[in-house]
N, C-alpha and C. Protein backbone atom coordinates (compact mmCIF):
# COMPACT_ATOMS: atom_id res chain seq x y z
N UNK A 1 36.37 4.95 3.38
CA UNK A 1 36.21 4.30 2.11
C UNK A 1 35.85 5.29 1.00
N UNK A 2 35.09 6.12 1.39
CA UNK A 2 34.60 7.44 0.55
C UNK A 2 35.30 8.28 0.30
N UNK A 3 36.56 8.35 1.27
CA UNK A 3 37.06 9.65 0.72
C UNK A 3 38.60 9.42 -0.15
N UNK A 4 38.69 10.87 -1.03
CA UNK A 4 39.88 10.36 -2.57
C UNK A 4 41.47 10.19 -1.38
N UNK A 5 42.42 9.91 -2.35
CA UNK A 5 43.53 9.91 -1.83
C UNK A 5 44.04 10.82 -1.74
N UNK A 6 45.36 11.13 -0.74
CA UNK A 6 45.83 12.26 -0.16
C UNK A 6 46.05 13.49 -1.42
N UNK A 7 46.40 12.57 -2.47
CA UNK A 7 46.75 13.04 -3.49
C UNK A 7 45.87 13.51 -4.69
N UNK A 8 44.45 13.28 -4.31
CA UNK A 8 43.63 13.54 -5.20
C UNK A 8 43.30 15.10 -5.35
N UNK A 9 43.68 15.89 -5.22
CA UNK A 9 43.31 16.94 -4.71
C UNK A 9 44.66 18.22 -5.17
N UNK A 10 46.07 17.51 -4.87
CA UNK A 10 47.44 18.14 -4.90
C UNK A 10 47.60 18.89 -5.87
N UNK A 11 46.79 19.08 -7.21
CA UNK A 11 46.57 19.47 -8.55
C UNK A 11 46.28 21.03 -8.26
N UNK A 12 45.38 21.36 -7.54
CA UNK A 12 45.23 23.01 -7.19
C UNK A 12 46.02 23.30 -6.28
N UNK A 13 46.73 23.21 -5.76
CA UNK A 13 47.81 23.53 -4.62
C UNK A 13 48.57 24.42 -5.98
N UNK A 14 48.10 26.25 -5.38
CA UNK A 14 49.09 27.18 -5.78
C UNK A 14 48.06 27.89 -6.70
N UNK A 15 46.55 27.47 -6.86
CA UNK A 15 45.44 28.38 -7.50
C UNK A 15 44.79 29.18 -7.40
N UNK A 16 44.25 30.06 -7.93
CA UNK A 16 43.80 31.03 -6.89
C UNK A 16 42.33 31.12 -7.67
N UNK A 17 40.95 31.45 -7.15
CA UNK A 17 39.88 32.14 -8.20
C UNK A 17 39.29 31.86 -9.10
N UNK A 18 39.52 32.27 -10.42
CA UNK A 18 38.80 31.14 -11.90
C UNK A 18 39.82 30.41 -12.49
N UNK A 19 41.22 30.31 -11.78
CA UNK A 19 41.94 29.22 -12.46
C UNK A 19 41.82 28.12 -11.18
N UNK A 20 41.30 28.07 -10.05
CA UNK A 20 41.70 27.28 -9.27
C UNK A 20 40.01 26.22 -9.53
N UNK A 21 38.70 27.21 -10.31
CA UNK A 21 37.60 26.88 -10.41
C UNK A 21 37.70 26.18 -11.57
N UNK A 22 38.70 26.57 -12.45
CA UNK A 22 39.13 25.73 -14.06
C UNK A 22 39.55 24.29 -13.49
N UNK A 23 40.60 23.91 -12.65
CA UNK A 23 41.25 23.06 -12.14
C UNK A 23 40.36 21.81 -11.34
N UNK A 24 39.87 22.52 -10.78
CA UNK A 24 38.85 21.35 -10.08
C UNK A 24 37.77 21.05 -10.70
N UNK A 25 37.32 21.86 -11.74
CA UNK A 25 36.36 21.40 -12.64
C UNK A 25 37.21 20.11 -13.52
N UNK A 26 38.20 20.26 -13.97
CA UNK A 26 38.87 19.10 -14.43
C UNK A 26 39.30 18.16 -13.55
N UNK A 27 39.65 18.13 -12.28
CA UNK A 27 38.97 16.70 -11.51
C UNK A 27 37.70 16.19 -11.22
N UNK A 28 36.90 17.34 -10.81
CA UNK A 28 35.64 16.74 -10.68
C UNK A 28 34.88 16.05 -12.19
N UNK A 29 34.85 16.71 -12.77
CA UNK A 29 34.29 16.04 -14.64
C UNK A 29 34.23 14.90 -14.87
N UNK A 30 35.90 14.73 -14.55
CA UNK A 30 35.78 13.21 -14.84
C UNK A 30 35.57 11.88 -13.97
N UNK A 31 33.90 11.94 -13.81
CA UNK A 31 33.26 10.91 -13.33
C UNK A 31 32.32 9.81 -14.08
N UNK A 32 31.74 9.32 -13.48
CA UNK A 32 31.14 7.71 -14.34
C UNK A 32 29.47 9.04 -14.38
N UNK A 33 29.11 8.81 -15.39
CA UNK A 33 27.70 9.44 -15.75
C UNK A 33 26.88 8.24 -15.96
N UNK A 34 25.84 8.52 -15.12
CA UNK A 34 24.52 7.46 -15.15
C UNK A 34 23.41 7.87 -16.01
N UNK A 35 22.44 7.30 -16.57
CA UNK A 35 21.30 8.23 -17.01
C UNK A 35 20.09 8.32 -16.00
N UNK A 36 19.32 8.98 -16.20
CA UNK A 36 18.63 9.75 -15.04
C UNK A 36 17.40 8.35 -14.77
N UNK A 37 16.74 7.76 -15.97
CA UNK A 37 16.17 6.29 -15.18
C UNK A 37 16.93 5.29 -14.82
N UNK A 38 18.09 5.17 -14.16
CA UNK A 38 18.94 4.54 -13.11
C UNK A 38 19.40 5.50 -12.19
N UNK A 39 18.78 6.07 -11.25
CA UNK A 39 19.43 6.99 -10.10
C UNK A 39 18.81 6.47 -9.39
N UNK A 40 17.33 5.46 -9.33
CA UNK A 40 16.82 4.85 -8.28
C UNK A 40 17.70 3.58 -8.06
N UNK A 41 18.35 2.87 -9.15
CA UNK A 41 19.14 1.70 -8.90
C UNK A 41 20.24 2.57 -7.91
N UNK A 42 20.75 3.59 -8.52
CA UNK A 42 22.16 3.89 -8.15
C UNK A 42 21.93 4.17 -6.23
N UNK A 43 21.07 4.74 -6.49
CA UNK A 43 20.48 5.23 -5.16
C UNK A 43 20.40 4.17 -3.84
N UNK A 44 20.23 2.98 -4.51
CA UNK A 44 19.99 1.86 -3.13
C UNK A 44 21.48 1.32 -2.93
N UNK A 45 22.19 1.85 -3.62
CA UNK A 45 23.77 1.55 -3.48
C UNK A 45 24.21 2.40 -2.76
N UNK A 46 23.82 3.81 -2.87
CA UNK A 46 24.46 5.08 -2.10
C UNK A 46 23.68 5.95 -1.22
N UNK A 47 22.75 5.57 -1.11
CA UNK A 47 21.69 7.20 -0.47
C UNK A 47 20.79 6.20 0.77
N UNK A 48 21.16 5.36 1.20
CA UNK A 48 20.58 4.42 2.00
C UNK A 48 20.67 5.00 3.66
N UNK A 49 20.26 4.20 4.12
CA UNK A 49 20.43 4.40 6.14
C UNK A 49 20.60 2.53 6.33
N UNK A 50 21.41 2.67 7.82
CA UNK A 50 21.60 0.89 7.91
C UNK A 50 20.02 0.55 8.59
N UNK A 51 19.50 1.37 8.94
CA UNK A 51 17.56 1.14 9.59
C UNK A 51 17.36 0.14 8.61
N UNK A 52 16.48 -1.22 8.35
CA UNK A 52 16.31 -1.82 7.89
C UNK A 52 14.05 -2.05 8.20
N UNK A 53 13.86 -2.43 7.07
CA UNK A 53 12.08 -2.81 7.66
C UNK A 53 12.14 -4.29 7.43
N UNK A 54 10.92 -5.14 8.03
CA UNK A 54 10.92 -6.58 8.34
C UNK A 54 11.31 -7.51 7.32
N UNK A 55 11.18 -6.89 6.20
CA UNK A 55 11.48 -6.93 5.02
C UNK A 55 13.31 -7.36 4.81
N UNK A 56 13.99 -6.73 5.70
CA UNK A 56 15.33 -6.32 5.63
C UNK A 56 15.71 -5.16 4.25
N UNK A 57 14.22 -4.52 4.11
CA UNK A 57 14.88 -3.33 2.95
C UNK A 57 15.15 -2.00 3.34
N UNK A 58 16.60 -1.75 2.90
CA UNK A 58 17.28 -0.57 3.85
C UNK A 58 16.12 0.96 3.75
N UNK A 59 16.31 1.58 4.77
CA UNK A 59 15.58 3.32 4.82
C UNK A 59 16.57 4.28 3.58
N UNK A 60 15.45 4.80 3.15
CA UNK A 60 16.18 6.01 2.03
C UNK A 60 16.86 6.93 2.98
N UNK A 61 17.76 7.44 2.34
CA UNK A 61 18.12 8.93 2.74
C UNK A 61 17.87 9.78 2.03
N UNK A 62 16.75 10.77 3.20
CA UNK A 62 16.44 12.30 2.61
C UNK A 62 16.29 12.85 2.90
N UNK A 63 17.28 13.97 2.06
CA UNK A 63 17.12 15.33 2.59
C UNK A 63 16.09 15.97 2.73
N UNK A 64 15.16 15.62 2.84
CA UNK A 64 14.19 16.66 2.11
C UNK A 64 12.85 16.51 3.49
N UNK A 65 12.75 15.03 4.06
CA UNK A 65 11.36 15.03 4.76
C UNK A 65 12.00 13.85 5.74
N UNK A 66 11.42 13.44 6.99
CA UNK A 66 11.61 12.53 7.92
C UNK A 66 10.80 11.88 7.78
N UNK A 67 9.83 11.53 7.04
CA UNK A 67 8.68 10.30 6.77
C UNK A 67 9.88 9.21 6.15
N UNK A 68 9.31 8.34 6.33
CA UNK A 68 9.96 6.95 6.42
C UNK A 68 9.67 6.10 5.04
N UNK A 69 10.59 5.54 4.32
CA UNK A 69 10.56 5.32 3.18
C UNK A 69 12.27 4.11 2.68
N UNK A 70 11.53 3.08 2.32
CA UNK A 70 12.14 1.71 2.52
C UNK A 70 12.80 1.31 0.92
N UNK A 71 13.55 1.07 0.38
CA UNK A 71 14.06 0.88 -1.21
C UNK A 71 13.37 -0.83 -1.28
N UNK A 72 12.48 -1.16 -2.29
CA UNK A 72 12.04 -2.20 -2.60
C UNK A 72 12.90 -2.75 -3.65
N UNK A 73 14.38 -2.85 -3.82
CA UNK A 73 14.70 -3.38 -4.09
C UNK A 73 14.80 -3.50 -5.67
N UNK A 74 13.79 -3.61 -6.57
CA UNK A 74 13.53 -3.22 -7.51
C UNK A 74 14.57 -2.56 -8.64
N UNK A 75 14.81 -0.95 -8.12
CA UNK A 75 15.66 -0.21 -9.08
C UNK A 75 14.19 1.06 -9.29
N UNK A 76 13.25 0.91 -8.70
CA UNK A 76 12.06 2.02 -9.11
C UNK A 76 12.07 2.66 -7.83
N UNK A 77 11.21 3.95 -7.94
CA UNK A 77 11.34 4.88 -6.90
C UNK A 77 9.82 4.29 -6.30
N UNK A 78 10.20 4.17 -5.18
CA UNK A 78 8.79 3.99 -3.78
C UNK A 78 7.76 4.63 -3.91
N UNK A 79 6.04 4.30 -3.76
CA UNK A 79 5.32 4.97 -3.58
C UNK A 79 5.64 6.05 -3.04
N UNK A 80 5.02 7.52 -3.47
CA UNK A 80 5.40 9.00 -2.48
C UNK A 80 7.03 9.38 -2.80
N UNK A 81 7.79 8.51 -3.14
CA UNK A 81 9.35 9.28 -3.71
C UNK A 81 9.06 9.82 -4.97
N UNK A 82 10.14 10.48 -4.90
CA UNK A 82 10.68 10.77 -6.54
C UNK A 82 11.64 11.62 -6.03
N UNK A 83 12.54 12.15 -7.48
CA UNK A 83 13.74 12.39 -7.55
C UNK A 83 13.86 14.05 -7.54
N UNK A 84 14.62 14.73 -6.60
CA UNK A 84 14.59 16.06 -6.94
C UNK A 84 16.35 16.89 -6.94
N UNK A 85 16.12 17.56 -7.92
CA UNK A 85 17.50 17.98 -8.51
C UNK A 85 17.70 19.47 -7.85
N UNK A 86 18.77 19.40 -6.73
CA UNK A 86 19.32 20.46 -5.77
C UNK A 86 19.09 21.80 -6.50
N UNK A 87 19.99 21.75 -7.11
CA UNK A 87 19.83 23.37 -8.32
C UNK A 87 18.75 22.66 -9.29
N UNK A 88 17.50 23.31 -9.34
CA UNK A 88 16.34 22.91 -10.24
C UNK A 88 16.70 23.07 -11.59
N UNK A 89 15.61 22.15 -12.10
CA UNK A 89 15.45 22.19 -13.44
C UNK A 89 15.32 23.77 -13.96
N UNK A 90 14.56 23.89 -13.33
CA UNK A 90 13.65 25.33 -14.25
C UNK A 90 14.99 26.66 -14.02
N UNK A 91 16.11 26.65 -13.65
CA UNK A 91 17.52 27.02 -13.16
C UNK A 91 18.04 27.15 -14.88
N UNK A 92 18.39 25.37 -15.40
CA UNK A 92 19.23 25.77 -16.58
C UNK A 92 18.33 24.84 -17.81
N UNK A 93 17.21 25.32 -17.67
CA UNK A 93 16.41 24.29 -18.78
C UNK A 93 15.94 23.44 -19.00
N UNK A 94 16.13 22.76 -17.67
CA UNK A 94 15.55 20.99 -18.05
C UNK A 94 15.83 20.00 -19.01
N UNK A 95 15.26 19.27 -19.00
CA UNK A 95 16.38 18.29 -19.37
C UNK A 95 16.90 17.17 -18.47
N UNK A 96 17.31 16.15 -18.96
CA UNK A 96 18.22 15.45 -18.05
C UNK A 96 18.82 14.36 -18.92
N UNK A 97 19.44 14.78 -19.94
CA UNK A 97 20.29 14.68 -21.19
C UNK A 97 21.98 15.14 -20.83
N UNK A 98 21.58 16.13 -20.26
CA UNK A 98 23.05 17.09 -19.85
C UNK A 98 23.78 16.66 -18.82
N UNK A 99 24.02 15.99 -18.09
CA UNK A 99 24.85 16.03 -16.83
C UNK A 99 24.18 16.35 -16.32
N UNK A 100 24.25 17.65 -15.72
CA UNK A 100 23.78 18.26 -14.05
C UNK A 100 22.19 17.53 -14.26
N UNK A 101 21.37 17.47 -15.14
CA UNK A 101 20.27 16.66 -14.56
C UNK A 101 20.32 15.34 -14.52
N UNK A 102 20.82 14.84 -14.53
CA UNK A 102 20.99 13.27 -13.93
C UNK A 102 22.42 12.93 -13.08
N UNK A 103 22.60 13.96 -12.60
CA UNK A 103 24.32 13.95 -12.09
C UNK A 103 23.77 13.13 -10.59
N UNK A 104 24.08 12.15 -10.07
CA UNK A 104 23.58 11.51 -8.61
C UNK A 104 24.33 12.47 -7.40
N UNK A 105 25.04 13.25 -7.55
CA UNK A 105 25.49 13.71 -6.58
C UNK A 105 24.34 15.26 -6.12
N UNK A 106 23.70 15.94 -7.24
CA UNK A 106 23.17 16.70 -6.88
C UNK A 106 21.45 16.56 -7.25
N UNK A 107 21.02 14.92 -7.71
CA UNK A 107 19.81 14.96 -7.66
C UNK A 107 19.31 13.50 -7.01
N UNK A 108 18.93 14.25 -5.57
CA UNK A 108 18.55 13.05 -4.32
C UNK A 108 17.13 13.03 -4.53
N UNK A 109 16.80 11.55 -3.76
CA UNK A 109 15.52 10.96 -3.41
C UNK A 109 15.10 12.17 -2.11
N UNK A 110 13.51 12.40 -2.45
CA UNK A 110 13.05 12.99 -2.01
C UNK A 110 11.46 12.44 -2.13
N UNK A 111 11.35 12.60 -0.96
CA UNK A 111 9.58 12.24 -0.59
C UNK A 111 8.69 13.58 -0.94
N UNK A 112 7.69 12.60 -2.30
CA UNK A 112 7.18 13.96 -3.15
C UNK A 112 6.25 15.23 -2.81
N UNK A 113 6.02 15.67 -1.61
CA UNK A 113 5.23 16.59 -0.93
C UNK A 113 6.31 17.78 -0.55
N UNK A 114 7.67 16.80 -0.05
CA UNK A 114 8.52 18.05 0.44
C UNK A 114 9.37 18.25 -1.20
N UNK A 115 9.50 17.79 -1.95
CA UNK A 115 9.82 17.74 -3.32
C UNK A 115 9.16 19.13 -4.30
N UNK A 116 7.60 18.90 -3.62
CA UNK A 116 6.86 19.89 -4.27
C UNK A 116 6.66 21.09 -3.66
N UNK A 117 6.74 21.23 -2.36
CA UNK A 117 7.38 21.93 -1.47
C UNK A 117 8.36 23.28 -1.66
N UNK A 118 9.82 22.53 -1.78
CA UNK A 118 11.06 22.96 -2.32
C UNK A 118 11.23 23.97 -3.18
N UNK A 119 10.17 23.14 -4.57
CA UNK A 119 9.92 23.81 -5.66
C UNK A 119 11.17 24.61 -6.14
N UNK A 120 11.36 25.83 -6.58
CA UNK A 120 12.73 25.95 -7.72
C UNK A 120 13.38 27.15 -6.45
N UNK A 121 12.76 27.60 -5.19
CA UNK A 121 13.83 28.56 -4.37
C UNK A 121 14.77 27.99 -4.18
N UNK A 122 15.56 29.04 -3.88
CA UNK A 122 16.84 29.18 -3.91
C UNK A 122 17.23 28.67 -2.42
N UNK A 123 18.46 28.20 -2.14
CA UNK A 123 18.74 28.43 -1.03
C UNK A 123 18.58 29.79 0.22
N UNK A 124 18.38 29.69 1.43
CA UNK A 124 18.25 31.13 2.11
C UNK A 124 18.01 30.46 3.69
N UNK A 125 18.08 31.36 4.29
CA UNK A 125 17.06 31.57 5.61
C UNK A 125 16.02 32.33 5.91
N UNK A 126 15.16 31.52 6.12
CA UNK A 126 13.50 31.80 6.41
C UNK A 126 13.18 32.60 7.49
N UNK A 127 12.62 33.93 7.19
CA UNK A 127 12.79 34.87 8.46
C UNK A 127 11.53 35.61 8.50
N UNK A 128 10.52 35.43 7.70
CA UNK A 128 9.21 35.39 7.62
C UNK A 128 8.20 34.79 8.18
N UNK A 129 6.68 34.65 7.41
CA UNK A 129 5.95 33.38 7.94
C UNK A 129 6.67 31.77 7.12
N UNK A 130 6.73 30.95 7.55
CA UNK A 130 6.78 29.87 7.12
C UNK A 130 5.97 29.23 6.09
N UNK A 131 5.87 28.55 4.73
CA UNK A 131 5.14 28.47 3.89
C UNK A 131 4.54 27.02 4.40
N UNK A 132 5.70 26.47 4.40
CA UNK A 132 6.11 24.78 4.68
C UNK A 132 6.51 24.51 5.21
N UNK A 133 6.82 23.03 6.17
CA UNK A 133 7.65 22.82 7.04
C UNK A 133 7.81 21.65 7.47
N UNK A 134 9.30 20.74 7.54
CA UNK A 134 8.84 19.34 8.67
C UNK A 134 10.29 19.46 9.26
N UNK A 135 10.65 18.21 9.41
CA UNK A 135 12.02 18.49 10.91
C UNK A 135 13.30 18.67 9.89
N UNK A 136 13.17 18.69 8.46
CA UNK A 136 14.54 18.72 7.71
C UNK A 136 14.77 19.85 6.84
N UNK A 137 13.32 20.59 6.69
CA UNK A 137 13.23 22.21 5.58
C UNK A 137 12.11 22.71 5.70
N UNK A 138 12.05 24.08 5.25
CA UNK A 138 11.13 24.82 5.21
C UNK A 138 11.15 25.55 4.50
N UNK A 139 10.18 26.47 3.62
CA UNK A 139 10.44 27.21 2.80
C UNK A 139 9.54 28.66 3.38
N UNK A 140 9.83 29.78 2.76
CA UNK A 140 9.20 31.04 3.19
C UNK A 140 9.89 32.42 2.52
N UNK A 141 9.66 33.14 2.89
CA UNK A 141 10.07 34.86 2.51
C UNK A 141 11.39 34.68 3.57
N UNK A 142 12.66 35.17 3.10
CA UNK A 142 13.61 35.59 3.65
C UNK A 142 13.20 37.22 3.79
N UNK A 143 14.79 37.93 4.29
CA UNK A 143 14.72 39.27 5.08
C UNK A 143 14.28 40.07 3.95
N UNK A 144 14.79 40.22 2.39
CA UNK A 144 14.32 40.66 1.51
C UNK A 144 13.12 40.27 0.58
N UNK A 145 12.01 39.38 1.28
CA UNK A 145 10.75 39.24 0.68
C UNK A 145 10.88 38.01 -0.45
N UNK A 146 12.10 37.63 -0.59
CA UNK A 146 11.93 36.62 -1.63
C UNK A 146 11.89 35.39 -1.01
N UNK A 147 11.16 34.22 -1.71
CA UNK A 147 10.90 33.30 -1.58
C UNK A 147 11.90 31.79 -1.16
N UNK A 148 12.19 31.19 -0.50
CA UNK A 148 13.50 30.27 -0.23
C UNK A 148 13.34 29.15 0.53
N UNK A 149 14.19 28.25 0.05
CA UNK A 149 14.16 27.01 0.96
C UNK A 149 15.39 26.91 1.48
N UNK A 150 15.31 26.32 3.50
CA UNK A 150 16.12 26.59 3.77
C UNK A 150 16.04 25.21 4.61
N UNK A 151 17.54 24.13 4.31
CA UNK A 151 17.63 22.52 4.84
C UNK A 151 17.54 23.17 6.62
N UNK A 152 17.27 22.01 7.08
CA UNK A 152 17.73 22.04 9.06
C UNK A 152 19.26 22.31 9.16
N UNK A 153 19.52 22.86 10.08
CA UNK A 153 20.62 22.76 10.25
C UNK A 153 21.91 21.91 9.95
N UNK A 154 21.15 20.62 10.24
CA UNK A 154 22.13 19.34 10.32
C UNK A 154 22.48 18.66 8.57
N UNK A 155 21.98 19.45 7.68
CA UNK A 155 22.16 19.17 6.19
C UNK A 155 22.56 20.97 5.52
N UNK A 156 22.60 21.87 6.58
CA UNK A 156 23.04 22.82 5.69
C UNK A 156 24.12 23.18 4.84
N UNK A 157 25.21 22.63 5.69
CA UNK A 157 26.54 21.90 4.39
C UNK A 157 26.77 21.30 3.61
N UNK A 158 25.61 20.20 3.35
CA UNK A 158 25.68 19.41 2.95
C UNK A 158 25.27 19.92 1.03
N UNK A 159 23.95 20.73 1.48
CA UNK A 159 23.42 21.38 0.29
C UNK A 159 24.34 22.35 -0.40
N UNK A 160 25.39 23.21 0.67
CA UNK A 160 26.12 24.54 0.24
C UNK A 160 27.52 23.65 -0.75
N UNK A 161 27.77 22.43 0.18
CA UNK A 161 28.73 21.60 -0.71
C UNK A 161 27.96 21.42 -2.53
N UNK A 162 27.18 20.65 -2.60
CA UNK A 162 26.21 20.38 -3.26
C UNK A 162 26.00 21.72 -4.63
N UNK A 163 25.60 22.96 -4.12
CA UNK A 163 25.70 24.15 -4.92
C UNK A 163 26.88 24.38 -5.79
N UNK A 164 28.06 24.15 -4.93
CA UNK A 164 29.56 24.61 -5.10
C UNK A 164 30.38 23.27 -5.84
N UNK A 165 29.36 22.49 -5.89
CA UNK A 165 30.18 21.09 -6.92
C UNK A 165 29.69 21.81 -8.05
N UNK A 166 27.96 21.70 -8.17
CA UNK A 166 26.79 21.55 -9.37
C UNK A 166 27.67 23.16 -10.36
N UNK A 167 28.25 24.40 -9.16
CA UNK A 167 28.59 25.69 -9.83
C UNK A 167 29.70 25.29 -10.93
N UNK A 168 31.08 24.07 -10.42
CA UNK A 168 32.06 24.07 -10.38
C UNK A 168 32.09 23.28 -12.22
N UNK A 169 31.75 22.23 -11.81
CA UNK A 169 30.80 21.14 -12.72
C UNK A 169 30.35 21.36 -14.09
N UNK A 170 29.29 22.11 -13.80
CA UNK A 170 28.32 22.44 -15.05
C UNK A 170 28.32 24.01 -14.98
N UNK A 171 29.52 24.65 -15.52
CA UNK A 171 28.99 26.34 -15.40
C UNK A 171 28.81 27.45 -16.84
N UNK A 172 28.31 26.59 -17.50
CA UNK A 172 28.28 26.51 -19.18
C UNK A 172 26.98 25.91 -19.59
N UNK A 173 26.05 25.34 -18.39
CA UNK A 173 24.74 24.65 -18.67
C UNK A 173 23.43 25.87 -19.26
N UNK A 174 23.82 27.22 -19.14
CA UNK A 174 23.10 28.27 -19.37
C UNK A 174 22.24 28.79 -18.10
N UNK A 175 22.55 28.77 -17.15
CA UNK A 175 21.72 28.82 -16.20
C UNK A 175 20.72 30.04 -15.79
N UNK A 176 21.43 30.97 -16.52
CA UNK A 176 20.57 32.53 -16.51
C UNK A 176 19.07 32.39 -17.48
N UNK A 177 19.84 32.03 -18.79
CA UNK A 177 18.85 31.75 -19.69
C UNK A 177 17.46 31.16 -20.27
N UNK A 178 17.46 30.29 -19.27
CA UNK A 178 16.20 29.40 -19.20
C UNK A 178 14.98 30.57 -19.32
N UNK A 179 14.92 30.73 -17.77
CA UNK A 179 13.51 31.97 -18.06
C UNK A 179 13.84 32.52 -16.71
N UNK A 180 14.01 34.09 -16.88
CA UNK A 180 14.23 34.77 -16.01
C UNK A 180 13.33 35.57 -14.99
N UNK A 181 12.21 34.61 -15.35
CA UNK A 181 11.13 35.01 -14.01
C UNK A 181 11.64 33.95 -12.87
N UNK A 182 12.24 32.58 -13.18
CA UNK A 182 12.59 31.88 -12.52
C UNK A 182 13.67 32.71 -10.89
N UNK A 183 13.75 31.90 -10.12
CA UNK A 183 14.64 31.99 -8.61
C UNK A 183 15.93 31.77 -9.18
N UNK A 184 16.54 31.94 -10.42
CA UNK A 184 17.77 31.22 -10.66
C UNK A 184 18.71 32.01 -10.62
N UNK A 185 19.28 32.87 -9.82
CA UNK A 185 19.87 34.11 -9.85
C UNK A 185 21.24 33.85 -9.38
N UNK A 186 21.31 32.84 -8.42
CA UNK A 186 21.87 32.53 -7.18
C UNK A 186 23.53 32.11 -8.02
N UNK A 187 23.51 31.57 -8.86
CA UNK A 187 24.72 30.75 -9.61
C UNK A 187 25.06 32.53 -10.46
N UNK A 188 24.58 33.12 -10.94
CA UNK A 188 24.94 34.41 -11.41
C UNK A 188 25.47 35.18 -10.20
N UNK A 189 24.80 35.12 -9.32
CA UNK A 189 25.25 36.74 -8.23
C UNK A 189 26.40 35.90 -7.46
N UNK A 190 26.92 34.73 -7.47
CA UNK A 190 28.30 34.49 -6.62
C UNK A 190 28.92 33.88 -7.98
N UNK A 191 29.29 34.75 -9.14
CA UNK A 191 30.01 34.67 -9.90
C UNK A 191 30.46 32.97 -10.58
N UNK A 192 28.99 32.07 -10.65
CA UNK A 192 29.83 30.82 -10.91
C UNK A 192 29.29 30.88 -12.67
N UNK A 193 28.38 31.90 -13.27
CA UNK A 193 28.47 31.62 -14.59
C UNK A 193 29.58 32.09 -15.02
N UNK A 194 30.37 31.38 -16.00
CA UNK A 194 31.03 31.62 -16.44
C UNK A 194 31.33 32.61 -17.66
């Protein structure tokens, strides 16, 4: 049901590089934009599990922590949720006026400890001491001393997909610029600023 037609796609067939990154930015773009206080409505439509509580109110899906967390139905985020945006704020400025911060595809429900957790590292693997940790991420010093969060295994595609939309998407959001003490390096050093 989720996925486009055979044909959705046939448009880059024969691209190569920053014209094939021009191209799919013009399919992907044109989507329905929500504003960022409706991503909890949008959310009990899309980010759900069929687990149900006595209640019959479906389990969130998140990436982020395995604590257990039920959509009341409402359209508001659950005690202990809130909303956290894959490529951070503190990345291209904040905000959530622009697209990429209220975009639902790259800013999921997240239970707010591993939320705060996360904080603005970058993607990586953790090869240090461990800062943080539960059965879905952890954050710590990778091989070169810098700081990173790195999903479980079983969501690590999921996030690298996730990077490579948000690069594709929004690559004009300023992302260097914000403040360059920030972790935001990551969209510069694999060539997605434009």
């Amino acid at each position: 049901m989720a996925q486009p037609s055979a044909s959705y796609y046939k448009k880059v067939d024969g691209y190569k590089q920053a014209s094939l990154k021009s191209v799919l930015k013009g399919i992907i773009s044109n989507h329905t934009k929500i504003s960022y206080g409706s991503l909890w409505e949008a959310y009990e439509k899309v980010d759900y599990l069929p687990k149900t509580n006595s209640k019959g109110q479906h389990l969130i899906m998140d990436y982020y922590s395995e604590s257990l967390h039920y959509f009341e139905g409402d359209g508001d985020a659950p005690s202990g949720m809130n909303k956290e945006h894959v490529a951070p704020q503190s990345w291209w400025g904040s905000g959530t006026n622009n697209g990429v911060g209220s975009d639902l595809f790259q800013v999921l429900p997240s239970e707010a400890q591993a939320n705060s957790a996360k904080s603005n590292y970058p993607l990586g693997v953790v090869s240090g001491n461990v800062s943080s940790s539960n059965a879905r991420m952890k954050t710590g010093k990778d091989k070169k001393g810098q700081m990173v969060f790195e999903p479980c295994d079983e969501y690590k595609g999921d996030f690298a997909r996730i990077y490579l939309y948000v690069a594709t998407c929004y690559p004009t959001v300023g992302w260097i610029a914000y403040n360059s003490s920030t972790n935001n390096t990551q969209y510069q050093q694999y060539g997605f600023q434009e």
